[in-house]
C-alpha atoms as a PDB file:
ATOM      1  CA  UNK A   1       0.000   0.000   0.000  1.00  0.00           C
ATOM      2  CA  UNK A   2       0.929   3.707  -1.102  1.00  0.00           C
ATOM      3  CA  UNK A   3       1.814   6.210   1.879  1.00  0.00           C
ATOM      4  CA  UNK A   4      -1.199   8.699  -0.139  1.00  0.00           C
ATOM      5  CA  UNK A   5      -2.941   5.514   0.100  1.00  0.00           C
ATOM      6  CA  UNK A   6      -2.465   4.619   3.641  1.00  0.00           C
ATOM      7  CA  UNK A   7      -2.835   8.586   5.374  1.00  0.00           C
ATOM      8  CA  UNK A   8      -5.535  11.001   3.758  1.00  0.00           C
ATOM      9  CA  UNK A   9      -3.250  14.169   4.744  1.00  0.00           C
ATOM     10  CA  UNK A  10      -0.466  12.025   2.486  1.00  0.00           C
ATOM     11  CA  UNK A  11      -3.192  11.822   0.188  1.00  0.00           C
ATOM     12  CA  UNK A  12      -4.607  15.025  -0.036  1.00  0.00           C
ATOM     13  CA  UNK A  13      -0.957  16.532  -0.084  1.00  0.00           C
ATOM     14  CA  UNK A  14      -0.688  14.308  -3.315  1.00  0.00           C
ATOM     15  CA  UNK A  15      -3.666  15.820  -4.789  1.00  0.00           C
ATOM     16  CA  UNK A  16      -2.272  19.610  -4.211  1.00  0.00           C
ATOM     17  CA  UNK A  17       0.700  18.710  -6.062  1.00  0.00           C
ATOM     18  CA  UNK A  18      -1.088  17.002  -8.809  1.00  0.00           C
ATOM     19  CA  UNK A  19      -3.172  20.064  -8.689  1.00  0.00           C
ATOM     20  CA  UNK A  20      -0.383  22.288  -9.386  1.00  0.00           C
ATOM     21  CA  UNK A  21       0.670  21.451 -12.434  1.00  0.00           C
ATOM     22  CA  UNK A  22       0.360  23.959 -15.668  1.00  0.00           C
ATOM     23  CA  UNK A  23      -0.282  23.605 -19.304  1.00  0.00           C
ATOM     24  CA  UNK A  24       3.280  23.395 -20.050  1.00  0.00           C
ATOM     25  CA  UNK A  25       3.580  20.442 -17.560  1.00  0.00           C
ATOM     26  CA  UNK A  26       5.380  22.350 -14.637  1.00  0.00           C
ATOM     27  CA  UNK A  27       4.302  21.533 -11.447  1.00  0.00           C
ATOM     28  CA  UNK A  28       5.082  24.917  -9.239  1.00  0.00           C
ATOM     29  CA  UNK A  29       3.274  26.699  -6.818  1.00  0.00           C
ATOM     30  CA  UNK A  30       4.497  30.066  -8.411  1.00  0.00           C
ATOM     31  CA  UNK A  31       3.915  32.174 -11.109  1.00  0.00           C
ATOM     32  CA  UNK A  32       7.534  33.054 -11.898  1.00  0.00           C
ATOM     33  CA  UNK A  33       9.097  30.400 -13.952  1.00  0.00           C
ATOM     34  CA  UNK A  34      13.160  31.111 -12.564  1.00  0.00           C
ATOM     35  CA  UNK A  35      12.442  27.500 -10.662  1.00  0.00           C
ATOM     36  CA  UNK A  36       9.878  25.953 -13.055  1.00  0.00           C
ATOM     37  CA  UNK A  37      12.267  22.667 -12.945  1.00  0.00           C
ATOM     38  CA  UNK A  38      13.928  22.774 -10.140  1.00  0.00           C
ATOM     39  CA  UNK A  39      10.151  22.672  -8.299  1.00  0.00           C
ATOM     40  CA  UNK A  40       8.549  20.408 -10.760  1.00  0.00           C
ATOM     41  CA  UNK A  41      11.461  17.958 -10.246  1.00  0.00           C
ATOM     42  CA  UNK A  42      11.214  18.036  -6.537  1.00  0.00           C
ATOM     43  CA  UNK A  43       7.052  17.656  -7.431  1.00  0.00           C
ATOM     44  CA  UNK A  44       7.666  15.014  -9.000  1.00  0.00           C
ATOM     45  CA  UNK A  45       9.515  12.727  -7.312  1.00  0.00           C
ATOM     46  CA  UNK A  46       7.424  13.488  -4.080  1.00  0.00           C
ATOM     47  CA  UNK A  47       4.351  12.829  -6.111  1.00  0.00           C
ATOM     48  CA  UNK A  48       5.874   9.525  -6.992  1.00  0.00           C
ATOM     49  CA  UNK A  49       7.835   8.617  -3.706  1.00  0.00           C
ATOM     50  CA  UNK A  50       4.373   8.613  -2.305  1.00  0.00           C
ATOM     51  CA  UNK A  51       2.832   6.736  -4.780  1.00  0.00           C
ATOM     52  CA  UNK A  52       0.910   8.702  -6.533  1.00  0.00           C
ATOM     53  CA  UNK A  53       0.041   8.171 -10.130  1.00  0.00           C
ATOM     54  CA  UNK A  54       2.141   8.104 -12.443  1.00  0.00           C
ATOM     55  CA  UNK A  55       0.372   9.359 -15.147  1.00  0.00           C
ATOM     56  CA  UNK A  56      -0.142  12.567 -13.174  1.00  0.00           C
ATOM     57  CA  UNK A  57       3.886  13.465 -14.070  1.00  0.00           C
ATOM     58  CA  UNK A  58       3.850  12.350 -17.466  1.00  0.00           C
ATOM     59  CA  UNK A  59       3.160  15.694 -18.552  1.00  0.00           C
ATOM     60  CA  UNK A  60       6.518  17.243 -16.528  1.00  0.00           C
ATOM     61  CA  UNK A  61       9.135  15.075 -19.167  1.00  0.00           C
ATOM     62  CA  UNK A  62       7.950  17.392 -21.465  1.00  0.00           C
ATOM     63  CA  UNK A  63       9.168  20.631 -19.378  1.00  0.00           C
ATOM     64  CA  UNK A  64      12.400  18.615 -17.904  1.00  0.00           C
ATOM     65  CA  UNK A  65      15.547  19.224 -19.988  1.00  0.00           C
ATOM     66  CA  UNK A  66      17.055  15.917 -21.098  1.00  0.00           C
ATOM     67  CA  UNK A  67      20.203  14.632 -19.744  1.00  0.00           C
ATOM     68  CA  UNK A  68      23.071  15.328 -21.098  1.00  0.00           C
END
């Protein structure tokens, strides 16, 4: 079982993230874009560290520069 799965604050702190993420695929909580990656990375992997979906970061690969 999922920690989101397990505790509904876990779960609802899931859903926020999820929440935040923008057209472009960033997941920040900001308007200004100087950390676009560096918060939808860290969005990311918290999203999927606590088992979210997913599908619910597919959309950030498109924003994430590819490594080198």
């Amino acid at each position: 079982m999922s920690p989101a799965a397990a505790d509904p604050a876990v779960d609802r702190g899931v859903r926020y993230l999820i929440g935040l993420q923008h057209s472009d695929g960033a997941i920040t909580a900001f308007d200004d874009t100087i950390f676009d990656v560096w918060e939808t990375v860290n969005a990311a992997r918290t999203i999927l560290d606590l088992g979210g979906p997913r599908r619910a970061v597919a959309p950030a690969r498109q924003l994430l520069p590819s490594p080198q």
